[in-house]
N, C-alpha and C. Protein backbone atom coordinates (compact mmCIF):
# COMPACT_ATOMS: atom_id res chain seq x y z
N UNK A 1 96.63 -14.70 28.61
CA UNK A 1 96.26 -14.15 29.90
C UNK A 1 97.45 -14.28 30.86
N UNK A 2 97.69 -13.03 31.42
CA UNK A 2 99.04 -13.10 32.26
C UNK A 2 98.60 -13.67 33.38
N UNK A 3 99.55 -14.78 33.93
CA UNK A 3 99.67 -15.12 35.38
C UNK A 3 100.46 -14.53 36.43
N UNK A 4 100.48 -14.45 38.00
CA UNK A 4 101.07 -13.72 39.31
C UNK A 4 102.27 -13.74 38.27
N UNK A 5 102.78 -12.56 38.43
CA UNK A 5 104.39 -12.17 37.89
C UNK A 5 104.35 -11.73 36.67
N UNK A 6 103.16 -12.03 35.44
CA UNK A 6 103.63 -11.91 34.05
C UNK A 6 103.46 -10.91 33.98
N UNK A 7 104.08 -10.22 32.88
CA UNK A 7 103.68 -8.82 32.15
C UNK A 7 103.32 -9.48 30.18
N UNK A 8 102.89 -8.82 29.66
CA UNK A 8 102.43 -8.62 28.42
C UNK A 8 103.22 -7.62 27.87
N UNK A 9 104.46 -8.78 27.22
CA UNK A 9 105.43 -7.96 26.25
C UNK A 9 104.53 -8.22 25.07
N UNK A 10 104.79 -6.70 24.22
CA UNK A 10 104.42 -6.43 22.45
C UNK A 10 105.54 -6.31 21.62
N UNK A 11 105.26 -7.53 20.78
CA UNK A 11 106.61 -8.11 19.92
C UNK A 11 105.67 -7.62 18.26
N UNK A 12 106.05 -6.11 17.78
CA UNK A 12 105.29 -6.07 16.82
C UNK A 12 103.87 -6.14 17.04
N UNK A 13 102.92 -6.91 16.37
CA UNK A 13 101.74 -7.12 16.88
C UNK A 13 101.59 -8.58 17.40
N UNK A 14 102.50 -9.40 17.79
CA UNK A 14 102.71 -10.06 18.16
C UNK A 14 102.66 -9.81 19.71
N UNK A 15 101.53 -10.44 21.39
CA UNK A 15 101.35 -10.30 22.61
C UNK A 15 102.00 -11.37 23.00
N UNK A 16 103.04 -11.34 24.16
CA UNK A 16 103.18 -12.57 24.71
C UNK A 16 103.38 -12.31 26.30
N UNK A 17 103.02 -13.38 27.01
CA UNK A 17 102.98 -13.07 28.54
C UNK A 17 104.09 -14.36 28.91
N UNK A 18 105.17 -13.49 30.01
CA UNK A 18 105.83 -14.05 30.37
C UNK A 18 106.46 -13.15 31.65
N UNK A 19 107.50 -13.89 32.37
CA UNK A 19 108.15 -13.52 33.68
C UNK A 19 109.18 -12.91 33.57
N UNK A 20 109.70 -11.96 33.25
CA UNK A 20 110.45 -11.99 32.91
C UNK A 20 111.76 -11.40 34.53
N UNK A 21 110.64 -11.36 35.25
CA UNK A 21 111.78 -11.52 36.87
C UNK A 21 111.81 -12.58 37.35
N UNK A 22 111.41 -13.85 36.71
CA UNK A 22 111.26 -15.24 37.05
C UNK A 22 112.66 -15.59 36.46
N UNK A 23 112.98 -15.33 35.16
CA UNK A 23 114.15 -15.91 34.66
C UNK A 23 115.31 -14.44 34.87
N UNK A 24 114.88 -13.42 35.05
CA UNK A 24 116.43 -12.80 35.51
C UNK A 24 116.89 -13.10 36.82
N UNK A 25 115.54 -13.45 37.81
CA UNK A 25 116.05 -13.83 39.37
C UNK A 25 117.17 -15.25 38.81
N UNK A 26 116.43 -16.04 38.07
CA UNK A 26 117.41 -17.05 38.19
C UNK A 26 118.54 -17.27 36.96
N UNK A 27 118.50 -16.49 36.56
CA UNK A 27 119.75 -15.92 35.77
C UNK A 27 121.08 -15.06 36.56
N UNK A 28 120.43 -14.06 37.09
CA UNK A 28 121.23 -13.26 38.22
C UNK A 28 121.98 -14.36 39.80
N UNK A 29 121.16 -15.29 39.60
CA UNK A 29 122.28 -16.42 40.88
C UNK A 29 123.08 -17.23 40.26
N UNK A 30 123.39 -17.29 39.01
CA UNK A 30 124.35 -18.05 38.10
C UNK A 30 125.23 -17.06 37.49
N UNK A 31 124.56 -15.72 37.31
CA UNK A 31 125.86 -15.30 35.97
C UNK A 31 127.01 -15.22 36.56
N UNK A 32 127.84 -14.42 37.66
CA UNK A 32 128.74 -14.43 37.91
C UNK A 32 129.44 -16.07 37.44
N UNK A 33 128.59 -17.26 38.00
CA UNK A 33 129.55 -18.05 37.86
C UNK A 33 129.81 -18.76 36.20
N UNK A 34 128.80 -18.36 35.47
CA UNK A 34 128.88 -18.36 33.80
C UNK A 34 129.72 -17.27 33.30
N UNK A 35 130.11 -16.15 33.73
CA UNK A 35 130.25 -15.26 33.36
C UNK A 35 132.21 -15.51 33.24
N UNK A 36 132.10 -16.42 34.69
CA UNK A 36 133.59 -16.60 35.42
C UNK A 36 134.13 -17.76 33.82
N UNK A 37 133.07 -18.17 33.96
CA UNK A 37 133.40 -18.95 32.74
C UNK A 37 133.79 -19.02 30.95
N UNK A 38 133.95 -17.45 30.33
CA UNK A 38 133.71 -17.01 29.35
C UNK A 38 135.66 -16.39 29.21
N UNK A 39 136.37 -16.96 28.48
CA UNK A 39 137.52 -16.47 28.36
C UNK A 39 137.82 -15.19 27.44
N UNK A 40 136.91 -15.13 26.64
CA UNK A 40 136.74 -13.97 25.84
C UNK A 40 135.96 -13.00 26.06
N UNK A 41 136.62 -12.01 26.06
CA UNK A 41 135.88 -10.53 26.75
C UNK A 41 136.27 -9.63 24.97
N UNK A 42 136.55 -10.09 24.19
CA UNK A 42 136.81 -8.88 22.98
C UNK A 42 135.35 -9.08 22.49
N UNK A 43 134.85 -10.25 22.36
CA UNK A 43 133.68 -10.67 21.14
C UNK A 43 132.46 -10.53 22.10
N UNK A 44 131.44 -10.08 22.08
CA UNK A 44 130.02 -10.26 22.40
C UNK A 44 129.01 -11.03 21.22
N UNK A 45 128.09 -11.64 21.61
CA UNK A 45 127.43 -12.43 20.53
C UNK A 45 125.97 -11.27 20.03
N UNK A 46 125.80 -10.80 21.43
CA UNK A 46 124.47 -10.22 21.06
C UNK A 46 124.40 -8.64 21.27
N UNK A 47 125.34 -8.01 21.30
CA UNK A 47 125.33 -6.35 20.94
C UNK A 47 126.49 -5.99 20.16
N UNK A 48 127.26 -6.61 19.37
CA UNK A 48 128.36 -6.62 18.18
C UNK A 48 127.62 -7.05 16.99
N UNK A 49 127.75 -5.84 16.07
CA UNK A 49 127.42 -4.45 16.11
C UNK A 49 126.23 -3.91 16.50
N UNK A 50 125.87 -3.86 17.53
CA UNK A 50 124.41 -3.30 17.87
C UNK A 50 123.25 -4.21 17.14
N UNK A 51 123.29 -5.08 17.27
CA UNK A 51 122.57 -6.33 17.19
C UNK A 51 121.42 -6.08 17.37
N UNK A 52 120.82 -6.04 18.47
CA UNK A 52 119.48 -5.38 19.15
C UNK A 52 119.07 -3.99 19.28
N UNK A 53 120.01 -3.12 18.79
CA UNK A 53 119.74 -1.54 19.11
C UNK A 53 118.84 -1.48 17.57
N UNK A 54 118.11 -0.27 18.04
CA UNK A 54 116.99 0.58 16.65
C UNK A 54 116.74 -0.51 15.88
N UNK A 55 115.86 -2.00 16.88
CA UNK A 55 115.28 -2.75 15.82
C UNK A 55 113.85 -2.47 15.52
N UNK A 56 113.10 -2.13 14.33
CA UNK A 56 111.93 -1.03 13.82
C UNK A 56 110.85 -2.38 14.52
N UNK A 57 109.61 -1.72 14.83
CA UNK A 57 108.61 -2.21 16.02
C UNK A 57 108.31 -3.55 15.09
N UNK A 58 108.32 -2.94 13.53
CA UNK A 58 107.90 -4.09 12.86
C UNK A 58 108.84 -5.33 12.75
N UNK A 59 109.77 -5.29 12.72
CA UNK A 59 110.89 -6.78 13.41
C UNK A 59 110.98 -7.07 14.64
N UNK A 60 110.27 -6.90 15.34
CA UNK A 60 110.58 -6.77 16.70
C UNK A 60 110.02 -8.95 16.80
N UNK A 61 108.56 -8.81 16.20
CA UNK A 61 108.61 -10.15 16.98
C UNK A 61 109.50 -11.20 16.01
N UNK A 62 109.74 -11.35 14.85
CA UNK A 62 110.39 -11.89 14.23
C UNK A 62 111.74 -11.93 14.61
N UNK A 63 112.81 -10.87 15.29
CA UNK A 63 113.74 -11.11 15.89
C UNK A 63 113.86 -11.66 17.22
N UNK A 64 112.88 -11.43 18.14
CA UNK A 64 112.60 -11.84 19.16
C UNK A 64 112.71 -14.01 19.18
N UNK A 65 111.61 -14.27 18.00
CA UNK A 65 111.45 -15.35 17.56
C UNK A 65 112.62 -16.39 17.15
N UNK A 66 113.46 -15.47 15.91
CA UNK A 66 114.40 -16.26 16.36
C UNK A 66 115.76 -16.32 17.14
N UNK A 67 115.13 -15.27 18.25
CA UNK A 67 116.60 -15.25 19.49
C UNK A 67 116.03 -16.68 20.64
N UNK A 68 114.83 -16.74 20.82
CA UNK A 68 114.08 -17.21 21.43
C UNK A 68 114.60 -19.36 20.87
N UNK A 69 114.68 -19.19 19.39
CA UNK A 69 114.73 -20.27 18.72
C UNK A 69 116.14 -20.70 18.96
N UNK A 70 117.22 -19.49 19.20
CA UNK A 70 118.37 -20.14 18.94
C UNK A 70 118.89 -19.74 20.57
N UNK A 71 118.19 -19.91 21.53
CA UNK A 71 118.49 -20.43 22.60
C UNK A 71 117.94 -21.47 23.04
N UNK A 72 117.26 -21.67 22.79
CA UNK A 72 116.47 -23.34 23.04
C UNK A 72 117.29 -23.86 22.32
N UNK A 73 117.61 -23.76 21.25
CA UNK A 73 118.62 -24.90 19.99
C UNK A 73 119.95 -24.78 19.77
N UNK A 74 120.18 -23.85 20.18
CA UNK A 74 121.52 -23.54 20.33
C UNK A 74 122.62 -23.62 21.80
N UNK A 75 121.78 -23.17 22.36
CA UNK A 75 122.56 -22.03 23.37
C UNK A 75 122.23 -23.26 24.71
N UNK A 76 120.95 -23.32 25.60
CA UNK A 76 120.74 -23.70 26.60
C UNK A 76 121.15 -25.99 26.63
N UNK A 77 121.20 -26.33 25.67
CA UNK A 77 121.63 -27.55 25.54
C UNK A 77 123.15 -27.66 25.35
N UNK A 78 123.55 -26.83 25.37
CA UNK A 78 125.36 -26.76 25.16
C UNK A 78 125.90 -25.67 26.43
N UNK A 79 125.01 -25.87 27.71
CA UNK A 79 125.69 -25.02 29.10
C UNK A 79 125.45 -26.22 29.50
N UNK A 80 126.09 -26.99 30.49
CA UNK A 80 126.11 -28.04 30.79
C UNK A 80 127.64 -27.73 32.28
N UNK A 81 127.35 -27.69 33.12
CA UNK A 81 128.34 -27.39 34.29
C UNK A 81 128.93 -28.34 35.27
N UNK A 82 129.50 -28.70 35.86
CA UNK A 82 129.59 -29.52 37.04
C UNK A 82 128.51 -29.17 38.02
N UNK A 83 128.36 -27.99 38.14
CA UNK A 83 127.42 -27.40 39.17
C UNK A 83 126.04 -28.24 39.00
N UNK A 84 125.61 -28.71 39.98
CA UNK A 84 124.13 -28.95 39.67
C UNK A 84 123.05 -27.52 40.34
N UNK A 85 123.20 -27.30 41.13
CA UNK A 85 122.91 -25.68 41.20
C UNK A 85 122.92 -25.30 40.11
N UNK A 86 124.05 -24.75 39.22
CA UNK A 86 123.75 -23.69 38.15
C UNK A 86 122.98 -24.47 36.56
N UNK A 87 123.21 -25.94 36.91
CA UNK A 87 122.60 -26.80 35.74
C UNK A 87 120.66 -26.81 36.13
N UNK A 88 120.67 -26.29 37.09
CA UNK A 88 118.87 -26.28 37.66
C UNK A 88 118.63 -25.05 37.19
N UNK A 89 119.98 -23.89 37.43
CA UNK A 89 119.08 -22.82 37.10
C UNK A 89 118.99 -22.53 35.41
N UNK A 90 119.93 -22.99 35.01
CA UNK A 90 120.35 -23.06 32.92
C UNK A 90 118.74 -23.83 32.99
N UNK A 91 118.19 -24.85 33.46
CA UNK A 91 117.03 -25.54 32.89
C UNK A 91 115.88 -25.29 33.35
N UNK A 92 115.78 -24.27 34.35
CA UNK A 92 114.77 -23.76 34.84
C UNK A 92 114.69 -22.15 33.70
N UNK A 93 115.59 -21.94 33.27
CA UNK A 93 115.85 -20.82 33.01
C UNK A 93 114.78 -21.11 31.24
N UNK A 94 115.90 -22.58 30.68
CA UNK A 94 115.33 -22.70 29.26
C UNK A 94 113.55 -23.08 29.51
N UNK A 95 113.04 -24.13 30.00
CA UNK A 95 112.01 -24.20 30.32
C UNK A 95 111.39 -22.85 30.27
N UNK A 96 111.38 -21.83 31.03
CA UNK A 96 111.06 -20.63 30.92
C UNK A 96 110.88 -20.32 28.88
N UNK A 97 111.96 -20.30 27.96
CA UNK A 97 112.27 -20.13 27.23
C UNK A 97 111.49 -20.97 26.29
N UNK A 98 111.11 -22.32 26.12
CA UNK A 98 110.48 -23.19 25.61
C UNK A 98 109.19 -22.61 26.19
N UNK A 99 108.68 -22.16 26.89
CA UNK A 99 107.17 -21.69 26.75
C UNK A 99 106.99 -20.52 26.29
N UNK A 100 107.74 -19.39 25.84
CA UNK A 100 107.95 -18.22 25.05
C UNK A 100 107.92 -18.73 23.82
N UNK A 101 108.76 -19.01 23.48
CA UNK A 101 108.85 -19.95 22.24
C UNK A 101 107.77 -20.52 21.44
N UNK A 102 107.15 -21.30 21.98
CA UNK A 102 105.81 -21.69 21.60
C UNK A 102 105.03 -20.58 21.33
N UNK A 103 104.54 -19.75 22.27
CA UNK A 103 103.33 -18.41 22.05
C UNK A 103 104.36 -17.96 20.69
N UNK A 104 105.73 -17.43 20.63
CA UNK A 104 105.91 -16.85 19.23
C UNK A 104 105.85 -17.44 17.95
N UNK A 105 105.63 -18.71 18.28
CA UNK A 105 105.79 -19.61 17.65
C UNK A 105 104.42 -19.61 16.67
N UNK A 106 103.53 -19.30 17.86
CA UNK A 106 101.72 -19.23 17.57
C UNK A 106 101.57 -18.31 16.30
N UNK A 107 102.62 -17.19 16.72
CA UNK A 107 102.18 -15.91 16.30
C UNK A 107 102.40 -15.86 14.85
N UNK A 108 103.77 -17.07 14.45
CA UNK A 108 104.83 -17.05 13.43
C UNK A 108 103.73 -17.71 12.16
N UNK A 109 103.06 -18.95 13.03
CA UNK A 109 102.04 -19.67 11.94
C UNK A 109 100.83 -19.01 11.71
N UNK A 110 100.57 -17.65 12.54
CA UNK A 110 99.59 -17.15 11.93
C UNK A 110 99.45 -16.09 11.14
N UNK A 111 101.24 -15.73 10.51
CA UNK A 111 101.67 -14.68 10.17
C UNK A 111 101.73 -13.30 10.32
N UNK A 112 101.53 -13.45 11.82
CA UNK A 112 101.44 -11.78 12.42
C UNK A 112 103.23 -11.23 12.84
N UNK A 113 103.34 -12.47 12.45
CA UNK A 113 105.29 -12.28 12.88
C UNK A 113 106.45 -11.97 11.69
N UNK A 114 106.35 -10.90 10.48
CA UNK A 114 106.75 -11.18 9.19
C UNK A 114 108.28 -10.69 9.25
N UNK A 115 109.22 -11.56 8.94
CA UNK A 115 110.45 -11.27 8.79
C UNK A 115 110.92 -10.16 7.69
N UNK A 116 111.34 -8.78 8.05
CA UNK A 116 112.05 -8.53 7.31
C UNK A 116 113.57 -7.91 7.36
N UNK A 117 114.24 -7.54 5.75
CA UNK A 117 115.57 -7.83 6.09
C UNK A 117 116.38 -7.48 7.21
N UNK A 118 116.30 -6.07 7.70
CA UNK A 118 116.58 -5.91 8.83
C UNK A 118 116.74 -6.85 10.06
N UNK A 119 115.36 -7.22 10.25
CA UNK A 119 116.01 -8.44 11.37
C UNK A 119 116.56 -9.44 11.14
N UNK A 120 116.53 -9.84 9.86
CA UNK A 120 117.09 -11.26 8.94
C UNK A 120 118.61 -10.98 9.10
N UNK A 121 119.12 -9.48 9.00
CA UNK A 121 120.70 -9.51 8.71
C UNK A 121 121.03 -9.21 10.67
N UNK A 122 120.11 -8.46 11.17
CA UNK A 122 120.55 -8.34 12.50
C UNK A 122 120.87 -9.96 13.18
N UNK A 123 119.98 -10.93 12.78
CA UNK A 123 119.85 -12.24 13.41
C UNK A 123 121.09 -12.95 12.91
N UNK A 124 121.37 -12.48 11.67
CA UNK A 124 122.52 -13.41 10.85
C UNK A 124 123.78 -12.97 11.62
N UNK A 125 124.11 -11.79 11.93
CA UNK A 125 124.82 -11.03 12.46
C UNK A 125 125.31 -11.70 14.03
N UNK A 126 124.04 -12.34 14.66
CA UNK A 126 124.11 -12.84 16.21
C UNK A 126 124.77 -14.27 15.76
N UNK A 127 124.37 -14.77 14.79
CA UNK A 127 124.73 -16.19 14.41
C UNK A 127 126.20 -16.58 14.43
N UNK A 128 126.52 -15.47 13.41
CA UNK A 128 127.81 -15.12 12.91
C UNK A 128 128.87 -15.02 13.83
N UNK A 129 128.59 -14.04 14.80
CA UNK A 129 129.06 -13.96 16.04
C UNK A 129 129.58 -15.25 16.75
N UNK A 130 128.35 -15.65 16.97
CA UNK A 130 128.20 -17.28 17.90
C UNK A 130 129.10 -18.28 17.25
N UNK A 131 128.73 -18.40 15.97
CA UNK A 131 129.80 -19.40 14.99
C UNK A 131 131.11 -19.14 15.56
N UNK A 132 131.39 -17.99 15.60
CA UNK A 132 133.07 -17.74 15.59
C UNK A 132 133.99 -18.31 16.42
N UNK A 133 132.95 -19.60 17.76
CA UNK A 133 133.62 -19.79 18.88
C UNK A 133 133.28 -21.48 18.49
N UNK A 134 134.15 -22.31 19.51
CA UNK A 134 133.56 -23.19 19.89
C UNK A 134 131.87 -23.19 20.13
N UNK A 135 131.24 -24.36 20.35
CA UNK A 135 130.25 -24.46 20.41
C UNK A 135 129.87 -24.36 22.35
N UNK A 136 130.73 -24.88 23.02
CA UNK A 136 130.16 -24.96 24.60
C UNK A 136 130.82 -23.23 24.77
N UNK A 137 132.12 -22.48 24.03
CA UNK A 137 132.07 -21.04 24.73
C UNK A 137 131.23 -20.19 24.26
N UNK A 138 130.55 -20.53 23.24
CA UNK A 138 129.75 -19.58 22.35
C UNK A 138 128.32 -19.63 23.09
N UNK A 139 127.83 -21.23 23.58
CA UNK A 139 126.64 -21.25 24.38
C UNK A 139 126.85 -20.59 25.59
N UNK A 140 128.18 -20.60 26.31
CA UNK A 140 128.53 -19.83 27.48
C UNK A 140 128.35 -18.45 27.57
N UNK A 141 129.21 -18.17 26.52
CA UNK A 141 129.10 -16.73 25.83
C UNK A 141 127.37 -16.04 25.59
N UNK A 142 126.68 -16.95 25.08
CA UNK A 142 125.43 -16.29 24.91
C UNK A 142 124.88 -16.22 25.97
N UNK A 143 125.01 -17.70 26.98
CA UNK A 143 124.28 -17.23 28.28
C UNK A 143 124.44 -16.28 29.11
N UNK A 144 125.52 -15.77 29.48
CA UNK A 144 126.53 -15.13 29.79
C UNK A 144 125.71 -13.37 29.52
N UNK A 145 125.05 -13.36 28.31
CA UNK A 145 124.81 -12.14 27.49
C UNK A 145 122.90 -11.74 27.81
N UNK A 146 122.58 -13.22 28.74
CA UNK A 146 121.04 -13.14 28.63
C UNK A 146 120.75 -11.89 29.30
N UNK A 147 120.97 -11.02 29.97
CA UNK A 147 120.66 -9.93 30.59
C UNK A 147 120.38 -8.95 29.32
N UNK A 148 121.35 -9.10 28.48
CA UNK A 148 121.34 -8.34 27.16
C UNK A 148 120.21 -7.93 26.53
N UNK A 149 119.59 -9.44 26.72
CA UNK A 149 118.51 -9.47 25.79
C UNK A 149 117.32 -9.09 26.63
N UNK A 150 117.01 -9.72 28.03
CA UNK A 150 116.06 -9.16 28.89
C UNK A 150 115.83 -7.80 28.99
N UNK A 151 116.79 -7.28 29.06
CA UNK A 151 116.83 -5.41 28.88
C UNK A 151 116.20 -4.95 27.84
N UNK A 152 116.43 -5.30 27.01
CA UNK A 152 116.13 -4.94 25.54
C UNK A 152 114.68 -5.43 25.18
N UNK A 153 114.44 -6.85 26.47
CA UNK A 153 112.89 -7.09 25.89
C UNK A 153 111.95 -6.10 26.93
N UNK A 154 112.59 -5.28 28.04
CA UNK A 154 111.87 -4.88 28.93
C UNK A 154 111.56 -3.47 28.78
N UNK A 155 112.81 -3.14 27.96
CA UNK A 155 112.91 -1.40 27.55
C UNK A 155 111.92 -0.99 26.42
N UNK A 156 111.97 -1.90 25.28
CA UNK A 156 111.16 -2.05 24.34
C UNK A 156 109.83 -1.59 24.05
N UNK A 157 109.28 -0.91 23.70
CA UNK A 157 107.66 -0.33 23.46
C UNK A 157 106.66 -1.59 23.75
């Protein structure tokens, strides 16, 4: 059941309710200064090679799931700033993320979420990417890219 702000994204047959102007508002008062932070402009983590483009409705929540997984585990514990400002909004932001997480999480143990290869090589593909850096520019780098993915969860059927 959506609360003031949520919408009801469809991940496959997978429903999940979330904000998703809750975490771009507070994504959008940090990126510039994450963004300031990213020395590499050749590599993207999450649209090299079209990562997220023409993913079929039926991968949708299974990729979703584990973008969702490897920012909680990856990504939002390895941004860490001097800023305490932008360290409120990185943990206001994952928090956000850890309760998504869970609902796909729901969806994953009840097998309405079925991986196939397509999103398996698209996901390997984001990994791959991410590997290629250090671990704090690669979490930078992904945060850096969250708009990426918001678009893509908002444009989405």
């Amino acid at each position: 059941m959506p609360t003031a702000g949520n919408k009801i994204f469809h991940f496959g047959p997978c429903r999940v309710s979330m904000s998703v102007t809750e975490i771009r508002s507070g994504f959008t008062a940090i990126k510039a200064n994450i963004q300031a932070r990213d020395p590499i402009r050749t590599l993207s983590i999450l649209s090299y090679p079209h990562s997220l483009h023409k993913v079929k409705s039926s991968d949708r929540c299974c990729i979703t799931h584990h973008l969702f997984n490897f920012y909680v585990d990856k990504v939002f514990k390895h941004c860490k700033t001097e800023d305490l400002y932008v360290n409120r909004k990185i943990s206001s932001i994952a928090n956000s993320f850890l309760s998504v997480r869970r609902r796909l999480q729901q969806c994953h143990e009840q097998n309405q979420c079925v991986c196939g290869q397509e999103s398996t090589e698209k996901f390997n593909q984001i990994l791959a990417n991410y590997e290629r850096l250090n671990v704090t520019s690669a979490a930078m780098k992904s945060l850096g890219e969250l708009d990426i993915l918001l678009n893509w969860m908002e444009k989405s059927p």
